[in-house]
N, C-alpha and C. Protein backbone atom coordinates (compact mmCIF):
# COMPACT_ATOMS: atom_id res chain seq x y z
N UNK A 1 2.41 -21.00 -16.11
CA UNK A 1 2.15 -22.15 -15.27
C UNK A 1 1.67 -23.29 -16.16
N UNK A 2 2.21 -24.45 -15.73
CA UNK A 2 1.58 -25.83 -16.68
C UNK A 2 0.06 -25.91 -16.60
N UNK A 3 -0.46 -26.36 -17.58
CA UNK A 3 -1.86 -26.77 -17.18
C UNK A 3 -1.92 -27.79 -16.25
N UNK A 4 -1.58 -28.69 -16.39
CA UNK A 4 -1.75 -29.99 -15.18
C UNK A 4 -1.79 -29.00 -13.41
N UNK A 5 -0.47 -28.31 -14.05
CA UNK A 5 -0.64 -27.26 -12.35
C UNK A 5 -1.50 -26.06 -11.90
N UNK A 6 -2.06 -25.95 -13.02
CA UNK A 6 -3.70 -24.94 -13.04
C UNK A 6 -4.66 -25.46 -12.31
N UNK A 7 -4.88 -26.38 -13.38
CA UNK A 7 -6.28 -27.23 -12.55
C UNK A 7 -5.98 -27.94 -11.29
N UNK A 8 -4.89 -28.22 -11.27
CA UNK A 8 -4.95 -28.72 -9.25
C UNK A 8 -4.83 -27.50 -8.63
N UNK A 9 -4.34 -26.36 -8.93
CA UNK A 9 -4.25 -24.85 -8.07
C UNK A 9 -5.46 -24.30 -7.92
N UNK A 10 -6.07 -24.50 -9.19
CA UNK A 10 -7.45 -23.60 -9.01
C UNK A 10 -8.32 -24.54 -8.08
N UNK A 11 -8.59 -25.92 -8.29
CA UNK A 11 -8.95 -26.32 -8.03
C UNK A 11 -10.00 -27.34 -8.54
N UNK A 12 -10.10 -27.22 -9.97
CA UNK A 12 -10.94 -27.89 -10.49
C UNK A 12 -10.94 -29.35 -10.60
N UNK A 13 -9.31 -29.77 -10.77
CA UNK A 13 -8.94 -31.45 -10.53
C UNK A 13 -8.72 -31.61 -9.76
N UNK A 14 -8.44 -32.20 -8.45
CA UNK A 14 -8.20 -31.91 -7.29
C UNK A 14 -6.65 -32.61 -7.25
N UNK A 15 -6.04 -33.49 -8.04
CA UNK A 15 -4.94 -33.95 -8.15
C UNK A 15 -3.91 -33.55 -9.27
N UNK A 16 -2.69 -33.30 -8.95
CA UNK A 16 -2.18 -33.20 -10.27
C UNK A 16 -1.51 -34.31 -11.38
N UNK A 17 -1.43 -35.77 -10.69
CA UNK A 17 -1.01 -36.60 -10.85
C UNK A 17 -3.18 -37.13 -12.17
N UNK A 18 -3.79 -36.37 -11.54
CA UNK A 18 -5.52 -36.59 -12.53
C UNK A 18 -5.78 -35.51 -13.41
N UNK A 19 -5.12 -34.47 -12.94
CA UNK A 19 -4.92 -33.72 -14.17
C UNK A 19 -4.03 -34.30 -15.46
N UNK A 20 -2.99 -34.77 -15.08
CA UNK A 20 -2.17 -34.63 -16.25
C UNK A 20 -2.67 -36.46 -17.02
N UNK A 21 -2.99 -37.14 -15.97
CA UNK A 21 -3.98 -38.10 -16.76
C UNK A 21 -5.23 -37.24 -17.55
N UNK A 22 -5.87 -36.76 -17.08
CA UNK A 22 -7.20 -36.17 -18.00
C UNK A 22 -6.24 -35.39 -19.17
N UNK A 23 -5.24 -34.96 -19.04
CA UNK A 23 -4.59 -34.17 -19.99
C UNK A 23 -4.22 -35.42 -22.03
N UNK A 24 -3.55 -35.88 -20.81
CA UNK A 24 -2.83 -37.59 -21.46
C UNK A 24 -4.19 -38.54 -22.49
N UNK A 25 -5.19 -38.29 -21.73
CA UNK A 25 -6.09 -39.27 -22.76
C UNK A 25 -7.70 -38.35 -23.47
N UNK A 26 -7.08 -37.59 -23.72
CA UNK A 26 -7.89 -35.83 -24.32
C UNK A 26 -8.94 -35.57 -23.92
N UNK A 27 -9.14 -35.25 -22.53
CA UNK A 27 -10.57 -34.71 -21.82
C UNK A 27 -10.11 -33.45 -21.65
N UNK A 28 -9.16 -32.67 -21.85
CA UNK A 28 -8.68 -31.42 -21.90
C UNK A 28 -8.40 -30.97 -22.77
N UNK A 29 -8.91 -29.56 -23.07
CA UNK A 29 -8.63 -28.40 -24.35
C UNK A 29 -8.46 -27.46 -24.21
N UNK A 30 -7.66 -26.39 -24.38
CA UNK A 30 -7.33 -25.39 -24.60
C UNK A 30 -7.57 -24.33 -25.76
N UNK A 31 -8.24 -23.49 -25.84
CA UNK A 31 -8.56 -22.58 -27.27
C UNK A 31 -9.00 -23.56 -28.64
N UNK A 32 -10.24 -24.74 -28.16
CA UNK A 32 -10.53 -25.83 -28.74
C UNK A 32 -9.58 -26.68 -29.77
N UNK A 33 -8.37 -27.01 -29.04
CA UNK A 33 -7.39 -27.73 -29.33
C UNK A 33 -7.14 -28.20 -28.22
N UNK A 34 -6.65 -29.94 -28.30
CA UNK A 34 -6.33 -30.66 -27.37
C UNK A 34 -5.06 -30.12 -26.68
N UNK A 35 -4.97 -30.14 -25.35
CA UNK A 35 -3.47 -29.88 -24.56
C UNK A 35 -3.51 -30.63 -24.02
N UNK A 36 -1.69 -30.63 -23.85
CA UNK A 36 -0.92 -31.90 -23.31
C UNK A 36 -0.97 -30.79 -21.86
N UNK A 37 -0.78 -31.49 -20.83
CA UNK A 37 -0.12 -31.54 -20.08
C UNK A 37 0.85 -30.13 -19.58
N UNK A 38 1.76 -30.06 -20.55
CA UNK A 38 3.12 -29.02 -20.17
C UNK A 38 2.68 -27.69 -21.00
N UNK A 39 1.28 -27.70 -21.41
CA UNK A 39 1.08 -26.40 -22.25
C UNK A 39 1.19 -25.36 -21.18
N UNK A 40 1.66 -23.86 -21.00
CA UNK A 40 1.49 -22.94 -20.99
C UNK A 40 0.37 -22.02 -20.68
N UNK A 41 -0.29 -22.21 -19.24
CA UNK A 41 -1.63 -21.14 -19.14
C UNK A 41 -1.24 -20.43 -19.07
N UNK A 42 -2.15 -19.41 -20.09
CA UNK A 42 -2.13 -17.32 -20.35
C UNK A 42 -3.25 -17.30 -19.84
N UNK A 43 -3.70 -15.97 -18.87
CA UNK A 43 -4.85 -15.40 -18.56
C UNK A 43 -5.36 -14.69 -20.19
N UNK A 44 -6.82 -15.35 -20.39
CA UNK A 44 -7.79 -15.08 -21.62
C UNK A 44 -7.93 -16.58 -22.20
N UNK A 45 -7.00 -17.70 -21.92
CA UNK A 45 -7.50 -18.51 -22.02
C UNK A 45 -8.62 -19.44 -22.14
N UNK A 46 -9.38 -20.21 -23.17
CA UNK A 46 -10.12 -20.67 -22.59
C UNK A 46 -10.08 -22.49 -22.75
N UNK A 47 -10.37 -23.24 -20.97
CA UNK A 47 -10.15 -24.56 -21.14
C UNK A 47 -11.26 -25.18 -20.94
N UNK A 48 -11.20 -26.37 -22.00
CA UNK A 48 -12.69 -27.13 -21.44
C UNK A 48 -12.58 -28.36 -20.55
N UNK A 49 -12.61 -28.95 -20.06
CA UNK A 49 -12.71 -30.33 -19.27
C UNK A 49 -13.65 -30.99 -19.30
N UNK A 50 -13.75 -32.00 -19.93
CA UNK A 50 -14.64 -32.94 -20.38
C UNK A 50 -14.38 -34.34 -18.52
N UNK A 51 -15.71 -34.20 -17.84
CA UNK A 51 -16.21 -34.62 -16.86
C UNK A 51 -17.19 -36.17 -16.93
N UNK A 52 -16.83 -37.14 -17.47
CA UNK A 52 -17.87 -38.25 -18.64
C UNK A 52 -18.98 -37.13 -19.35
N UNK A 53 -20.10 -37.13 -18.84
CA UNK A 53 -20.96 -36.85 -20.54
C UNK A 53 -20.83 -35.22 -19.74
N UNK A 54 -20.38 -34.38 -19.02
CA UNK A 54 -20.64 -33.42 -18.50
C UNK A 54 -19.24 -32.30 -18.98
N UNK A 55 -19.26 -31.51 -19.87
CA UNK A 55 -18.27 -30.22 -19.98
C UNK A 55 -18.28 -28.99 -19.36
N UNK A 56 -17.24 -28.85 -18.47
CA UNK A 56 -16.68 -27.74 -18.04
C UNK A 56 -15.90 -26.64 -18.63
N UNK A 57 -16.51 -25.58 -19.25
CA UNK A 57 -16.02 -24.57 -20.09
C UNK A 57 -15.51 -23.10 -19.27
N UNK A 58 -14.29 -22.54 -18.86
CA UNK A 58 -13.73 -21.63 -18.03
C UNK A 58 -12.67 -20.79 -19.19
N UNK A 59 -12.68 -19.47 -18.50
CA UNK A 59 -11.91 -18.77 -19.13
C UNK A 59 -10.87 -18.04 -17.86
N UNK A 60 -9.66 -18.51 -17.84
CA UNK A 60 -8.24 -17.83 -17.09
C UNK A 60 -8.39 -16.75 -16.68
N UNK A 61 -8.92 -16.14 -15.96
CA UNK A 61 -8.59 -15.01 -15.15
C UNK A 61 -7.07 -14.99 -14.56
N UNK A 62 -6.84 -15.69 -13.72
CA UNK A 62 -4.92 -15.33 -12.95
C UNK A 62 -4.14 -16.12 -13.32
N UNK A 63 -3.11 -16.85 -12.77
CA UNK A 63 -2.62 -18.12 -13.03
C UNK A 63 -1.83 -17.52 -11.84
N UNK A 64 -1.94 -17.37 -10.69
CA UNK A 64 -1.31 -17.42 -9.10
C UNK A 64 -0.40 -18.69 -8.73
N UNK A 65 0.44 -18.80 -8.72
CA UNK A 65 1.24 -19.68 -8.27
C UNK A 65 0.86 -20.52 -6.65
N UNK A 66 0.41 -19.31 -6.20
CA UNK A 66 0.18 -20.02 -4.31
C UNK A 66 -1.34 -19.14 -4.41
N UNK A 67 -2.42 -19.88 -3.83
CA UNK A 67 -3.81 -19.21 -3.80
C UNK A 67 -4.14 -20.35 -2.54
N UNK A 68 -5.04 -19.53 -2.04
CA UNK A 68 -5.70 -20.38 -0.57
C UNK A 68 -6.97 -20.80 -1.53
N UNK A 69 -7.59 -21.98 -0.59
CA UNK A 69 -8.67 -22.74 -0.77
C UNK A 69 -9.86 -21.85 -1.27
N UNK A 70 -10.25 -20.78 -0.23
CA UNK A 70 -11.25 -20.10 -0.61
C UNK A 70 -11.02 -19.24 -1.72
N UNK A 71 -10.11 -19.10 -2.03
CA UNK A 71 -10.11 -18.12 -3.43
C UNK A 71 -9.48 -18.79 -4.79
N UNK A 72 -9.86 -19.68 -4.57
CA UNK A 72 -9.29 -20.46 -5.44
C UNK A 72 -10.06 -20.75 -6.96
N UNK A 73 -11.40 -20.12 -6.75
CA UNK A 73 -12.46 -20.08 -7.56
C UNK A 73 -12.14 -19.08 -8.12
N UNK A 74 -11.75 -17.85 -7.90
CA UNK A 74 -11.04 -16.43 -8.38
C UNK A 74 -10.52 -16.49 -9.49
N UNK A 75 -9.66 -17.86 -9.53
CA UNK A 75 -9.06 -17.69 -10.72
C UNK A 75 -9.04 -18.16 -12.42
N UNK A 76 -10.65 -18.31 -12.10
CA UNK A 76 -11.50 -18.60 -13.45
C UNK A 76 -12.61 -18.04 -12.99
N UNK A 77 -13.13 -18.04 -14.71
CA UNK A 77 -14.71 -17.13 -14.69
C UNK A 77 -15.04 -18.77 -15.38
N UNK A 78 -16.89 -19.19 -14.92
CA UNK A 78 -17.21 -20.34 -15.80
C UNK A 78 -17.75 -19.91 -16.75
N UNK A 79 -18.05 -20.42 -17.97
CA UNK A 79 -18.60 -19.94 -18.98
C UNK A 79 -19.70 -20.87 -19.54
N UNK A 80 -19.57 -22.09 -18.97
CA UNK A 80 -20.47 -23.09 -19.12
C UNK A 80 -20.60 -24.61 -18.57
């Protein structure tokens, strides 16, 4: 699954059109390397999201294609 389509599935960006902006101007990382956009989520992953002065650090548990609202947290563990 793309990253841009992670974080609007899981739920953490709530847009995917703000994901792939946060992707585009490097508030997003992957295995502490910047990702674009069309990278490739593997479960063991880990992504950070830079929030202004606030980082969101998660590690991939699923990558579910269709997940309901409430479980949508399922598919990351936070790590920080």
């Amino acid at each position: 699954m793309r990253l841009d389509k992670y974080l609007k599935v899981s739920r953490i960006i709530k847009r995917r059109t703000v994901a792939n902006d946060a992707c585009d101007t490097d508030h997003v990382y992957v295995n502490g390397k910047q990702a674009k956009a069309s990278y490739n989520v593997k479960e063991g992953d880990i992504i950070e999201v830079a929030f202004g002065a606030r980082t969101l650090k998660i590690k991939v548990v699923s990558t579910s294609e269709h997940i309901g609202k409430a479980e949508a947290s399922s598919m990351y563990e936070v790590l920080s």
